[in-house]
PDB file of N, CA and C in Angstrom:
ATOM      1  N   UNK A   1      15.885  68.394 -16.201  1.00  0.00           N
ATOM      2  CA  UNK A   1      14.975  69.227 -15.448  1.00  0.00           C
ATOM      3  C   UNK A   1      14.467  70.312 -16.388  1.00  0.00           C
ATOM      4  N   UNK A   2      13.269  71.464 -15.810  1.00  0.00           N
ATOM      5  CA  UNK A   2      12.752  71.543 -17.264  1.00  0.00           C
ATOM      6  C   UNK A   2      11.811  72.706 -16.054  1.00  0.00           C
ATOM      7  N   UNK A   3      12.025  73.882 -16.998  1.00  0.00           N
ATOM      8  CA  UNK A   3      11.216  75.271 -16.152  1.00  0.00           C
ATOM      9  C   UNK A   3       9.863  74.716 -15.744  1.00  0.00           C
ATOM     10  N   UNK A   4       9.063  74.001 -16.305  1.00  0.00           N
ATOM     11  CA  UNK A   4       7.852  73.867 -16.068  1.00  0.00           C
ATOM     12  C   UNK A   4       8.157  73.105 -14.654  1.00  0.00           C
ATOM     13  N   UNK A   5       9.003  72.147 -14.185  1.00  0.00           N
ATOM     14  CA  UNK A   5       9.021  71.366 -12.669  1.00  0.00           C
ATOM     15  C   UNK A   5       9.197  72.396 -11.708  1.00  0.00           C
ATOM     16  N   UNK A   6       9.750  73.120 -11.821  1.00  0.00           N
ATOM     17  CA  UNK A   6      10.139  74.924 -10.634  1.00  0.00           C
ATOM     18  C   UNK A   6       9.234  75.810 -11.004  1.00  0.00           C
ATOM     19  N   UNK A   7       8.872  75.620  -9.612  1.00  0.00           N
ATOM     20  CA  UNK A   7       7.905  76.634  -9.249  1.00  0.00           C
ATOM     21  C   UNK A   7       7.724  78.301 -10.214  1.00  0.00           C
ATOM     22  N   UNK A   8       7.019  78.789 -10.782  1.00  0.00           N
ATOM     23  CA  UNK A   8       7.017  79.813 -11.972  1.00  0.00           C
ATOM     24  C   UNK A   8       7.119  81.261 -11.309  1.00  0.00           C
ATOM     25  N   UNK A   9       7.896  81.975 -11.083  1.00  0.00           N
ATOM     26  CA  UNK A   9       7.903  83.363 -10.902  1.00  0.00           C
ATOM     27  C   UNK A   9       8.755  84.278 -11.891  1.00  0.00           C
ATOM     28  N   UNK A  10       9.186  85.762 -12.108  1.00  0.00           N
ATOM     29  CA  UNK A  10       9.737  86.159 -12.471  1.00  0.00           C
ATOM     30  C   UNK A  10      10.957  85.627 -13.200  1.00  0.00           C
ATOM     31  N   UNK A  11      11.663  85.748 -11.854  1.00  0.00           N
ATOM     32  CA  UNK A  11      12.922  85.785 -11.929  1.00  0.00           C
ATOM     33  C   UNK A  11      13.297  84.340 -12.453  1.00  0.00           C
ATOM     34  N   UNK A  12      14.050  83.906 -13.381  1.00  0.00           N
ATOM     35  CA  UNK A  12      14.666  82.037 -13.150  1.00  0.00           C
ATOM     36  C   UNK A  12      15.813  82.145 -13.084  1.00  0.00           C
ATOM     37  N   UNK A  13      16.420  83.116 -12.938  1.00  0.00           N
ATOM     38  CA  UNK A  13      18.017  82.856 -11.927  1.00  0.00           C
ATOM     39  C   UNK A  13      17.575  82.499 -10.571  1.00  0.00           C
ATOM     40  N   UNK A  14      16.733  83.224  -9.799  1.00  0.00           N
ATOM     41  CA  UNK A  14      15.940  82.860  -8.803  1.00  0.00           C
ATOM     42  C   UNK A  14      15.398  81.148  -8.700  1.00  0.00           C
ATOM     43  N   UNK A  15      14.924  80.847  -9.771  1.00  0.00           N
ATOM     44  CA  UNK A  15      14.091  79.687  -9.464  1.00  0.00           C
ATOM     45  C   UNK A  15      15.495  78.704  -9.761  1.00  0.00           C
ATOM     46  N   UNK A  16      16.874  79.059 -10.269  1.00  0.00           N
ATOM     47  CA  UNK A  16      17.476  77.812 -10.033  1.00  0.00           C
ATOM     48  C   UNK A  16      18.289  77.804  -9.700  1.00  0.00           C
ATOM     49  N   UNK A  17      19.005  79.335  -9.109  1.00  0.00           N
ATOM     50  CA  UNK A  17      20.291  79.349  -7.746  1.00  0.00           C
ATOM     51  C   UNK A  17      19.688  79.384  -6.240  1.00  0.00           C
ATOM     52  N   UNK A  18      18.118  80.041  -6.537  1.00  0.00           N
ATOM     53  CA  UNK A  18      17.292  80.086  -5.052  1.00  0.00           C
ATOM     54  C   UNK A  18      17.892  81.577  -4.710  1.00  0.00           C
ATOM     55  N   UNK A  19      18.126  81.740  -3.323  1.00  0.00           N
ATOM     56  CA  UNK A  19      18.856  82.352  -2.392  1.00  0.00           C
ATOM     57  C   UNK A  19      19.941  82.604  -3.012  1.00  0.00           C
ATOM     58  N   UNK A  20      20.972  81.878  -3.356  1.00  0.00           N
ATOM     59  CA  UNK A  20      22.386  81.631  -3.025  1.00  0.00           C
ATOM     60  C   UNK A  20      23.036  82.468  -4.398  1.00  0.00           C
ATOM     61  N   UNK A  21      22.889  83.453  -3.781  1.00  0.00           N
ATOM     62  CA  UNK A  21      23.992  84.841  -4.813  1.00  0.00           C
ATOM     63  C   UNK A  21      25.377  83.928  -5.129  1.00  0.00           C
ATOM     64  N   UNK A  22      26.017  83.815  -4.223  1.00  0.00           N
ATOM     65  CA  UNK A  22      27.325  83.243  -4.557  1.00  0.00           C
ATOM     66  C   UNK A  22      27.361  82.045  -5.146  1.00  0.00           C
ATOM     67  N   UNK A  23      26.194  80.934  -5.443  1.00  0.00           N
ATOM     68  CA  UNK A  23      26.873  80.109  -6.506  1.00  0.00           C
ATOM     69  C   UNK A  23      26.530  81.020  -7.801  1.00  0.00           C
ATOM     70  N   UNK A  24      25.697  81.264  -8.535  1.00  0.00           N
ATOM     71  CA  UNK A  24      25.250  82.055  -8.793  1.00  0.00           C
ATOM     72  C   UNK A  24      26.634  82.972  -9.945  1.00  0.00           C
ATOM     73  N   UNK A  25      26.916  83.707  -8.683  1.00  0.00           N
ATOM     74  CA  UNK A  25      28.423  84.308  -8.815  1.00  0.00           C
ATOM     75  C   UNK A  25      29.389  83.305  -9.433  1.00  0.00           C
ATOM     76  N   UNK A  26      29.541  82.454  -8.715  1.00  0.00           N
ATOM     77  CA  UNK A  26      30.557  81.396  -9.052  1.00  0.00           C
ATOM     78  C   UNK A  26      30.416  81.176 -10.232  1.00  0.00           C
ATOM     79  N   UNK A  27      29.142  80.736 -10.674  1.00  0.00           N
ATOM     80  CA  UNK A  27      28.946  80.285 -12.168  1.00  0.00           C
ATOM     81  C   UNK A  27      29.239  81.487 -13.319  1.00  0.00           C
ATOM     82  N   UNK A  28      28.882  82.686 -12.825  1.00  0.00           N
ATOM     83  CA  UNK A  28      29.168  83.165 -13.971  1.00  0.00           C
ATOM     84  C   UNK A  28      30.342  83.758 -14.042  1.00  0.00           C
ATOM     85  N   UNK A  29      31.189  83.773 -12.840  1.00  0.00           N
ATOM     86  CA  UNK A  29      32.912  84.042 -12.800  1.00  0.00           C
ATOM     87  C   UNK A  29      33.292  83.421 -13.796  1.00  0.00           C
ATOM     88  N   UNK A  30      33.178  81.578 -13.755  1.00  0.00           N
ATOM     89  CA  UNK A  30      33.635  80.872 -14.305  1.00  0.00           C
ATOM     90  C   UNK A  30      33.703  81.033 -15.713  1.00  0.00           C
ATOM     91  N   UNK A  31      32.052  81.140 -16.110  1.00  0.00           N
ATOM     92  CA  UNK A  31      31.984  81.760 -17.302  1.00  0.00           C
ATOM     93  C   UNK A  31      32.772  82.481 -18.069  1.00  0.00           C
ATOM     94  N   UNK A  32      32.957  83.957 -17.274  1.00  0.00           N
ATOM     95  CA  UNK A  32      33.639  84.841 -17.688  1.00  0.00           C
ATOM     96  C   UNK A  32      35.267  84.231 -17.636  1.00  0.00           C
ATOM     97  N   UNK A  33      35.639  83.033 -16.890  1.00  0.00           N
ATOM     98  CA  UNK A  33      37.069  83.235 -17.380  1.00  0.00           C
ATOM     99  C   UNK A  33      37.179  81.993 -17.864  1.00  0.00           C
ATOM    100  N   UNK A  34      36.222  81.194 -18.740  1.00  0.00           N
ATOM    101  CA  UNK A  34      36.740  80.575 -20.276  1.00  0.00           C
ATOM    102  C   UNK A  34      36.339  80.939 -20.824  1.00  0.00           C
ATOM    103  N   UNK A  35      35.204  82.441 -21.237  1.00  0.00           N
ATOM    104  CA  UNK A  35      35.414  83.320 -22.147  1.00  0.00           C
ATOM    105  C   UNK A  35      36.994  83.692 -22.092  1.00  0.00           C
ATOM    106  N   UNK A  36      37.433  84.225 -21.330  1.00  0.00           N
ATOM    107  CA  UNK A  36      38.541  84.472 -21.580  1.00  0.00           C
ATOM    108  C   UNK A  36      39.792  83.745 -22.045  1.00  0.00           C
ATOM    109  N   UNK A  37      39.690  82.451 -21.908  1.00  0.00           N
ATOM    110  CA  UNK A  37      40.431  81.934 -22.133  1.00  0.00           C
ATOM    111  C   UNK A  37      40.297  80.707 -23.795  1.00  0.00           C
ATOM    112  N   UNK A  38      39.204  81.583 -24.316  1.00  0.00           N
ATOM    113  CA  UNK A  38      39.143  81.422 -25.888  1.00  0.00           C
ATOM    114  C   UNK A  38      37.720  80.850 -25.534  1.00  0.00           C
ATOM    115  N   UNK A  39      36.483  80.602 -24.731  1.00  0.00           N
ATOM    116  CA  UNK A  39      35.331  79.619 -24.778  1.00  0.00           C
ATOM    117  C   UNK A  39      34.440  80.412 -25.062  1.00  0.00           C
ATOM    118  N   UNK A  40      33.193  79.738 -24.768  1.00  0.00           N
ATOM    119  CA  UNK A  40      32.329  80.873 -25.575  1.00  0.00           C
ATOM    120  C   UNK A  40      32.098  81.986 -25.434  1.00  0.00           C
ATOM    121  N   UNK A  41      31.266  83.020 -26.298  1.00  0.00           N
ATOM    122  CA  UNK A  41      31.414  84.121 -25.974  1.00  0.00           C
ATOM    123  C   UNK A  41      30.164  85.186 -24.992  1.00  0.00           C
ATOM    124  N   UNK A  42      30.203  85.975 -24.589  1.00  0.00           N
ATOM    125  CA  UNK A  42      29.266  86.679 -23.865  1.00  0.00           C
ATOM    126  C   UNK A  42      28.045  86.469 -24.412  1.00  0.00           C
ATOM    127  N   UNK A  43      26.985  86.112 -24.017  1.00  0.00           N
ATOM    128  CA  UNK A  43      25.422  86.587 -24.841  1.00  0.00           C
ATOM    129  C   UNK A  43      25.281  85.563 -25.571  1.00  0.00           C
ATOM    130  N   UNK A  44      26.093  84.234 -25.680  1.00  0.00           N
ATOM    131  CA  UNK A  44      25.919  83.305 -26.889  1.00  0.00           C
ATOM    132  C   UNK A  44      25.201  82.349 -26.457  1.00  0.00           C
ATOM    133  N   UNK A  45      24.748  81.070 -27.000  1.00  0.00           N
ATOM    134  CA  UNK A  45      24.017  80.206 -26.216  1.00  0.00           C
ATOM    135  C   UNK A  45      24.860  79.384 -25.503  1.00  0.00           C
ATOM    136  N   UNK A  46      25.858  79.075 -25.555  1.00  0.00           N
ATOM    137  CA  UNK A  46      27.043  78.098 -25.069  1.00  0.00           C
ATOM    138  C   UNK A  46      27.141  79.073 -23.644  1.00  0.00           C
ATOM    139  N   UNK A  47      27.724  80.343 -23.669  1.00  0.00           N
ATOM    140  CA  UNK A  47      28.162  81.102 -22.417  1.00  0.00           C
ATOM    141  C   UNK A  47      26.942  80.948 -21.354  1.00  0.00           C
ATOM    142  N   UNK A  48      25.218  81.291 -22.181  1.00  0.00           N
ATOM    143  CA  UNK A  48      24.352  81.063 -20.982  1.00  0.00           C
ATOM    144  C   UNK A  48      24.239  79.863 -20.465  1.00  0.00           C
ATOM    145  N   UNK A  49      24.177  78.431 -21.175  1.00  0.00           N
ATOM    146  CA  UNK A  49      24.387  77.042 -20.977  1.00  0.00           C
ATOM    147  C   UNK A  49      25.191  76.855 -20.224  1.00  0.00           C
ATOM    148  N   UNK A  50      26.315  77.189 -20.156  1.00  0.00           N
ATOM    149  CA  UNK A  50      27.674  77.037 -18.748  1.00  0.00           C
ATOM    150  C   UNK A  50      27.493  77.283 -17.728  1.00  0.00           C
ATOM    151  N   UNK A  51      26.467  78.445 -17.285  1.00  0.00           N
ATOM    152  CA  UNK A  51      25.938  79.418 -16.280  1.00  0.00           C
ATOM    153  C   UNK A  51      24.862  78.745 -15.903  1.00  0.00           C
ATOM    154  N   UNK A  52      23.653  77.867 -16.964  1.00  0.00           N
ATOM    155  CA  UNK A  52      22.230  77.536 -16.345  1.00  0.00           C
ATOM    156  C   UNK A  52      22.393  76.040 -16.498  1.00  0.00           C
ATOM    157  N   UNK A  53      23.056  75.509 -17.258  1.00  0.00           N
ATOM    158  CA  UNK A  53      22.740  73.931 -16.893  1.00  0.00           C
ATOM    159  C   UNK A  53      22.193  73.502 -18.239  1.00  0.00           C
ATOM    160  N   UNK A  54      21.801  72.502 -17.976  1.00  0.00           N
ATOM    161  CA  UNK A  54      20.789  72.061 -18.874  1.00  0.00           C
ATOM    162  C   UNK A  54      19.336  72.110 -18.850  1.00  0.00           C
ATOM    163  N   UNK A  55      19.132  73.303 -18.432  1.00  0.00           N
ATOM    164  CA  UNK A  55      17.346  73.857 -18.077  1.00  0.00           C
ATOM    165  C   UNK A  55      17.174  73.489 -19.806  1.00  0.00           C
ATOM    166  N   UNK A  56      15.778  73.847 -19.650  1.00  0.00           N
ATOM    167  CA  UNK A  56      15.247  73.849 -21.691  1.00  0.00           C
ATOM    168  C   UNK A  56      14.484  75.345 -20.777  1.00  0.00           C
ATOM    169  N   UNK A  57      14.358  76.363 -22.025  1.00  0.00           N
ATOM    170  CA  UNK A  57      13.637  77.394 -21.792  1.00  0.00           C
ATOM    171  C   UNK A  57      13.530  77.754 -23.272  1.00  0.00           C
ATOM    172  N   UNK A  58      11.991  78.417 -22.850  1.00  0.00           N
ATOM    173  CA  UNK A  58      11.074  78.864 -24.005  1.00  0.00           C
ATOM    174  C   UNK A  58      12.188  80.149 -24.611  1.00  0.00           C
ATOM    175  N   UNK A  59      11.552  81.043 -25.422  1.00  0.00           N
ATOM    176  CA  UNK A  59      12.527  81.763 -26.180  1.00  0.00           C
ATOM    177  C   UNK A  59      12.343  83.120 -25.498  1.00  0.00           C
ATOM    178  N   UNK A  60      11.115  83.577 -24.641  1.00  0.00           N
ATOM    179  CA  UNK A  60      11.294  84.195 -23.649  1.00  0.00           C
ATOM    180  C   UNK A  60      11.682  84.081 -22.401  1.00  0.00           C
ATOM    181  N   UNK A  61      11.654  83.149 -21.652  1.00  0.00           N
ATOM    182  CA  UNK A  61      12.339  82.312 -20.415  1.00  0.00           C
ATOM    183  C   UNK A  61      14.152  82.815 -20.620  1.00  0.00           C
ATOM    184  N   UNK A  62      14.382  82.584 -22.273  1.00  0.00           N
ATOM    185  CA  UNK A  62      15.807  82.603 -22.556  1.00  0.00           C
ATOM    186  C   UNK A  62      16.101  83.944 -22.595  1.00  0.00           C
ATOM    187  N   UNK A  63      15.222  84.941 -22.790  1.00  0.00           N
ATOM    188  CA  UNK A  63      16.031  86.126 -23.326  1.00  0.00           C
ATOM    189  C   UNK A  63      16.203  87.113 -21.816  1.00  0.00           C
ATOM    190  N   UNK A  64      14.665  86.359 -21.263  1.00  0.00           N
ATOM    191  CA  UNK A  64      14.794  87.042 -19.813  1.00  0.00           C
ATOM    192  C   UNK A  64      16.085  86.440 -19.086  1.00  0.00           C
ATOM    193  N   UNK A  65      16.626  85.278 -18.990  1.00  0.00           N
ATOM    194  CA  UNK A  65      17.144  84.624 -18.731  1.00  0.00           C
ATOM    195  C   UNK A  65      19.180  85.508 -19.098  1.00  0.00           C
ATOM    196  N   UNK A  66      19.232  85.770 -20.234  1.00  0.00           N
ATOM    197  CA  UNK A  66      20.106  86.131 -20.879  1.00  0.00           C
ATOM    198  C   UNK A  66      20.027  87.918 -20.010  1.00  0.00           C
ATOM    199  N   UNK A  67      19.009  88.499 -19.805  1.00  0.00           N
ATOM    200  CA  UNK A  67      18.993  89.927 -19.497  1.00  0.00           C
ATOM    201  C   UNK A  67      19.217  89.789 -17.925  1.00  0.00           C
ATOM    202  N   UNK A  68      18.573  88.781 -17.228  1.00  0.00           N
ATOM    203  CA  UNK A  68      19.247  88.549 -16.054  1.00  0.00           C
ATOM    204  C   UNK A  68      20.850  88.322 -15.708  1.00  0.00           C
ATOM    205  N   UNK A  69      21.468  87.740 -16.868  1.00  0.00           N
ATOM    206  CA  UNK A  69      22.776  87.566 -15.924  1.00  0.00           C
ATOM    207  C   UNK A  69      23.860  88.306 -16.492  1.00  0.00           C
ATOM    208  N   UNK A  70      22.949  88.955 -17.049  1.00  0.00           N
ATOM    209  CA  UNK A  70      23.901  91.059 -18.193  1.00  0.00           C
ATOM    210  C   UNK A  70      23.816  91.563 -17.021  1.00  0.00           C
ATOM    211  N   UNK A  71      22.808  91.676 -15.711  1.00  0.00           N
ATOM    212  CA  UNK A  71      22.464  92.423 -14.778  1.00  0.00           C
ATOM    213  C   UNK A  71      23.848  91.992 -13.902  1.00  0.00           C
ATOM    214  N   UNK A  72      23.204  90.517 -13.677  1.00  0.00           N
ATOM    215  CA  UNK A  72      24.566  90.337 -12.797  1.00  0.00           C
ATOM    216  C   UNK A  72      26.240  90.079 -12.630  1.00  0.00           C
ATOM    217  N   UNK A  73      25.940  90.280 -14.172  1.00  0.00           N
ATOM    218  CA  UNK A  73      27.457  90.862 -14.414  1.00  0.00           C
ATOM    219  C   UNK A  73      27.879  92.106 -14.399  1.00  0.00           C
ATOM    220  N   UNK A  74      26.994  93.060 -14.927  1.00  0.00           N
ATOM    221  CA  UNK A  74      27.496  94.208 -13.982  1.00  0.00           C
ATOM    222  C   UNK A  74      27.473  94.679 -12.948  1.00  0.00           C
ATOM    223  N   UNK A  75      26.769  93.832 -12.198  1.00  0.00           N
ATOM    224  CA  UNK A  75      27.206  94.032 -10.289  1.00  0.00           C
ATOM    225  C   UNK A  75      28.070  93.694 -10.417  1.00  0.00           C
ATOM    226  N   UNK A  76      28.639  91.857 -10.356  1.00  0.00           N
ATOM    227  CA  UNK A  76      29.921  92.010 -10.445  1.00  0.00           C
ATOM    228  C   UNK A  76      31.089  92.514 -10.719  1.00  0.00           C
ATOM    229  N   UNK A  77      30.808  93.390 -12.060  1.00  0.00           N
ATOM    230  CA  UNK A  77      31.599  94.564 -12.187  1.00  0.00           C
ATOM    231  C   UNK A  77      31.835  95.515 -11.574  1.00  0.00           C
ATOM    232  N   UNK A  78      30.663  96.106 -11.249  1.00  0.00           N
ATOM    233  CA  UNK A  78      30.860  97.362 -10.423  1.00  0.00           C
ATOM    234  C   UNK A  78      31.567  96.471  -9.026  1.00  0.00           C
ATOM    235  N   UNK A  79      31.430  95.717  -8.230  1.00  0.00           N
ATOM    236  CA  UNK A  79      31.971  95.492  -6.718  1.00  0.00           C
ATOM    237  C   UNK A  79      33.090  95.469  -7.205  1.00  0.00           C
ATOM    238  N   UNK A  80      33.796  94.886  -8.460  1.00  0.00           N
ATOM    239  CA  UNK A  80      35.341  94.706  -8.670  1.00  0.00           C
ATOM    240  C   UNK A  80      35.677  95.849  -8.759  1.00  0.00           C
ATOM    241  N   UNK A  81      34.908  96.825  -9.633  1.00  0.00           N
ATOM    242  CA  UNK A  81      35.537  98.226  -9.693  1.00  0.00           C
ATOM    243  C   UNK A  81      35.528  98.783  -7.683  1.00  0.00           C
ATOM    244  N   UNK A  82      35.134  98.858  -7.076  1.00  0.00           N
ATOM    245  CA  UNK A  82      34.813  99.278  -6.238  1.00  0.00           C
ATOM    246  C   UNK A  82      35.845  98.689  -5.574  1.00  0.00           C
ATOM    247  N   UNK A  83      35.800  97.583  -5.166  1.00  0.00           N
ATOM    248  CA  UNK A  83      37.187  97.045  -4.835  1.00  0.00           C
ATOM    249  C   UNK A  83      38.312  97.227  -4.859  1.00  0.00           C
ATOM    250  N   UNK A  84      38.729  97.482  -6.270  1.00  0.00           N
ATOM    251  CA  UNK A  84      39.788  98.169  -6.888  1.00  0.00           C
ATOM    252  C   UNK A  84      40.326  99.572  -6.505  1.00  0.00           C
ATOM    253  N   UNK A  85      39.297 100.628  -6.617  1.00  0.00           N
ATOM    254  CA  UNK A  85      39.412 101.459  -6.221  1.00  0.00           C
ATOM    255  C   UNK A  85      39.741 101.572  -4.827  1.00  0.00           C
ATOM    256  N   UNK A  86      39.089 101.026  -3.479  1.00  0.00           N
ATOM    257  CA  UNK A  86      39.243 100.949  -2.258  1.00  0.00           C
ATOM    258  C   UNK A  86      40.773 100.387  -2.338  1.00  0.00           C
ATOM    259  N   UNK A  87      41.200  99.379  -2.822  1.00  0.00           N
ATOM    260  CA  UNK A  87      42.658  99.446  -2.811  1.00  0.00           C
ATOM    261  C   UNK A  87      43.826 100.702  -3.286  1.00  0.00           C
ATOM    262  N   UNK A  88      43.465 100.999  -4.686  1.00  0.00           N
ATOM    263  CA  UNK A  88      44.004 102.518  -5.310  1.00  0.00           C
ATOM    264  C   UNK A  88      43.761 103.241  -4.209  1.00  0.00           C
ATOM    265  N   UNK A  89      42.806 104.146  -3.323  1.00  0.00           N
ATOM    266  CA  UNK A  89      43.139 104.774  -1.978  1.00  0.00           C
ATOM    267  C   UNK A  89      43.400 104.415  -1.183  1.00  0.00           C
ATOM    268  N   UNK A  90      43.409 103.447  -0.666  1.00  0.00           N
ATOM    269  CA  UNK A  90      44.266 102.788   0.466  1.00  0.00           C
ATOM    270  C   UNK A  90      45.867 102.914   0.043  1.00  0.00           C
ATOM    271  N   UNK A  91      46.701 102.528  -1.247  1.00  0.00           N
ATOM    272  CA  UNK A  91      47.469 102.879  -1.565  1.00  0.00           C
ATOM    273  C   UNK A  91      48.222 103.982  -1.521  1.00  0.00           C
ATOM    274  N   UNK A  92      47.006 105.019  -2.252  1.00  0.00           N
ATOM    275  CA  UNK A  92      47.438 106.881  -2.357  1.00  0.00           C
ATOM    276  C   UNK A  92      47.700 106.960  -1.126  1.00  0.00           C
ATOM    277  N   UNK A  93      46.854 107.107   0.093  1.00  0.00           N
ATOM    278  CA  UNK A  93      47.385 107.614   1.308  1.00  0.00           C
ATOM    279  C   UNK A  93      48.321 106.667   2.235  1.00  0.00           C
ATOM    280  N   UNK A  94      48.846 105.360   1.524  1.00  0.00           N
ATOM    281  CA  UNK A  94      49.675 104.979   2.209  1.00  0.00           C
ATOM    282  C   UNK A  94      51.121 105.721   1.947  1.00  0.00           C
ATOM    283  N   UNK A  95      51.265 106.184   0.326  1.00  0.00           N
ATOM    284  CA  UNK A  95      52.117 106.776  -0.466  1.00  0.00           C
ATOM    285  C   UNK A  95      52.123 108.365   0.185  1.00  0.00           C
ATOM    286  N   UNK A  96      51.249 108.902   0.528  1.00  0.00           N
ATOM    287  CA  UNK A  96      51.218 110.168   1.059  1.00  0.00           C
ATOM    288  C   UNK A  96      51.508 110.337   2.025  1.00  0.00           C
ATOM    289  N   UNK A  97      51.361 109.255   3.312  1.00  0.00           N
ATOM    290  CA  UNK A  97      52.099 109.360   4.463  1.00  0.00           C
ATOM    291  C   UNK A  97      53.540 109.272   3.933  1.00  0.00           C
ATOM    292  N   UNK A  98      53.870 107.841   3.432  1.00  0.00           N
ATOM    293  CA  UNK A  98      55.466 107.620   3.530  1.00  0.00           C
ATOM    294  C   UNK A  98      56.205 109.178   2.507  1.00  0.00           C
ATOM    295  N   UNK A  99      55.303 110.131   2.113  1.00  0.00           N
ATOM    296  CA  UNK A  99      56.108 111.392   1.108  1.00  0.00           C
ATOM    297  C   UNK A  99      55.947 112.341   2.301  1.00  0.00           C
ATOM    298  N   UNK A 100      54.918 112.329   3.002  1.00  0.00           N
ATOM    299  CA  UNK A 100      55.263 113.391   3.949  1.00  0.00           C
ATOM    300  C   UNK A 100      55.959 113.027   5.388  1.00  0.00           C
ATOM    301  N   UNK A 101      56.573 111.495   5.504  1.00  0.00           N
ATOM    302  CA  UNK A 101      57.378 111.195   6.592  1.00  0.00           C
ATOM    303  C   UNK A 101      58.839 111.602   6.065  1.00  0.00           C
ATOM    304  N   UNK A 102      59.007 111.449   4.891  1.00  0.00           N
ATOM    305  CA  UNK A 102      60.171 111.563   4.379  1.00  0.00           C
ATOM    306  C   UNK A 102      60.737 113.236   3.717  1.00  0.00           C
ATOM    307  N   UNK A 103      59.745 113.827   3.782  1.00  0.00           N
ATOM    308  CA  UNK A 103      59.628 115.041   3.745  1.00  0.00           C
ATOM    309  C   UNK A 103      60.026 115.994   5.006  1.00  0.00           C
ATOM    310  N   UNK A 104      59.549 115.269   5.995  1.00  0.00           N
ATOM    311  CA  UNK A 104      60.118 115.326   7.683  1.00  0.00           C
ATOM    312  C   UNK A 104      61.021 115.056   8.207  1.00  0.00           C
ATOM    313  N   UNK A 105      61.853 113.963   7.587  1.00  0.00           N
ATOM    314  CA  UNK A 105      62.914 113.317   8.038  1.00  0.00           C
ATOM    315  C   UNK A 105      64.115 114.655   7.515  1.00  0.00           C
ATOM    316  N   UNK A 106      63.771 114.709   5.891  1.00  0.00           N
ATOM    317  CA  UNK A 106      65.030 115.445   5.246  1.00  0.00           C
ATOM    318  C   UNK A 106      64.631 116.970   5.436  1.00  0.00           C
ATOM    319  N   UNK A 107      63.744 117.806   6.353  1.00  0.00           N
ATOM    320  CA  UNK A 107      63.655 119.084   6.691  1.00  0.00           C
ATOM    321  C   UNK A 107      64.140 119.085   8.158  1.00  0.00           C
ATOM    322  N   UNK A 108      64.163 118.052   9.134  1.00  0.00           N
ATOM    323  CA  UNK A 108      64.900 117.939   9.873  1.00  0.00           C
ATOM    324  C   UNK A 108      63.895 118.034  11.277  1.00  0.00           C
ATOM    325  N   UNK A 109      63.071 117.875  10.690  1.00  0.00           N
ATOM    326  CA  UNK A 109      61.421 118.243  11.316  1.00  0.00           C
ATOM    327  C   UNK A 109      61.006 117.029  12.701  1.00  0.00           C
ATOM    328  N   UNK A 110      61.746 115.756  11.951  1.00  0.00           N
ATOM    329  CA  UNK A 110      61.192 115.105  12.670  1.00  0.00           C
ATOM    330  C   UNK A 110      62.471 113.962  12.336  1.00  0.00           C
ATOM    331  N   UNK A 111      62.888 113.549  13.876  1.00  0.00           N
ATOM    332  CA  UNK A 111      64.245 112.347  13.217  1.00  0.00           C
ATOM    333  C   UNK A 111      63.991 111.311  14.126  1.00  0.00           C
ATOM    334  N   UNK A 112      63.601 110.205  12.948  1.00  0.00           N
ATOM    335  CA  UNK A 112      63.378 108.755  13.702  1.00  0.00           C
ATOM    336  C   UNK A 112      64.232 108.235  15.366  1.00  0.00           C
ATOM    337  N   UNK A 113      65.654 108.542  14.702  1.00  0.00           N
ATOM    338  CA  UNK A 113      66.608 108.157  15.878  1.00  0.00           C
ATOM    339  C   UNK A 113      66.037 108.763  17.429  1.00  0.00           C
ATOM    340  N   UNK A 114      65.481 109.760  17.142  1.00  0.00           N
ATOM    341  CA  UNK A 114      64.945 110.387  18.634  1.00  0.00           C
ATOM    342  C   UNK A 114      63.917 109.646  18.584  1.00  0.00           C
ATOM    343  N   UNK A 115      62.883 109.495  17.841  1.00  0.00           N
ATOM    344  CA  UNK A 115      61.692 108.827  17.776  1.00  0.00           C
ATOM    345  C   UNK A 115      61.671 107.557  18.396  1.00  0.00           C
ATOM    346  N   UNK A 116      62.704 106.547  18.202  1.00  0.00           N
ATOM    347  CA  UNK A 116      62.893 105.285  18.557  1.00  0.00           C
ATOM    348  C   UNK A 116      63.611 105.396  20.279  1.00  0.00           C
ATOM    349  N   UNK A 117      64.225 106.298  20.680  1.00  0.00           N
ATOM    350  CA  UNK A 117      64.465 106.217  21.709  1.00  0.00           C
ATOM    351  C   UNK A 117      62.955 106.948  22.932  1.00  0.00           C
ATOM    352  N   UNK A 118      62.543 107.738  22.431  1.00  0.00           N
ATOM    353  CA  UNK A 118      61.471 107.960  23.136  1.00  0.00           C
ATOM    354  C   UNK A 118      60.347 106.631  23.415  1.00  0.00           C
ATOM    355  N   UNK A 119      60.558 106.085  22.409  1.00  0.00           N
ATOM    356  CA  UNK A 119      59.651 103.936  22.355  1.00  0.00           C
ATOM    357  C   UNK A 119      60.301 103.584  23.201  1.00  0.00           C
ATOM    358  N   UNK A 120      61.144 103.733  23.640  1.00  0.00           N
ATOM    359  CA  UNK A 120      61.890 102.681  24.521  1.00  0.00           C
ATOM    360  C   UNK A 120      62.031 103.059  25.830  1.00  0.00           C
TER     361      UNK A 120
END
């Protein structure tokens, strides 16, 4: 298949995932983890080839092509960071309750044993 058969706009991540963010995603997850696991490297022609297929693209088609999925790797980055983080606070204040329950317990402030009989 061959840029000239798809329809010509901007974007050609567009013209050959369509819609569909998540394959898209998928492909360049993948990417990123046999880079990691010694395959090719970021920005190389092998890493974009894994991601697009066997399109043929002109040498601008390619570079736009190459600046498109720098973009969407750092979305993907940022949602992981973001992610991450939403877990790290979800954490902190799970840790901050259980320091100030236990902070209650041993000031004498507040004692489960009564606590559990008032449940019942």
């Amino acid at each position: 298949m061959s840029l000239e058969q798809i329809k010509p706009q901007n974007n050609i991540l567009l013209n050959l995932f369509g819609h569909d963010h998540d394959a898209l995603a998928k492909k360049i997850r993948s990417a990123l983890d046999e880079e990691a696991r010694g395959g090719y490297e970021r920005g190389t022609n092998g890493f974009i080839k894994s991601i697009i297929g066997s399109v043929k693209l002109s040498g601008d088609e390619y570079a736009r092509c190459k600046k498109e999925i720098n973009i969407e790797i750092s979305r993907l980055k940022k949602i992981a960071a973001e992610k991450l983080a939403g877990r790290d606070d979800a954490y902190r204040r799970d840790m901050k309750d259980r320091e100030e329950a236990e902070w209650r317990r041993s000031s004498g402030i507040y004692d489960p044993s009564l606590e559990e009989l008032k449940q019942d």
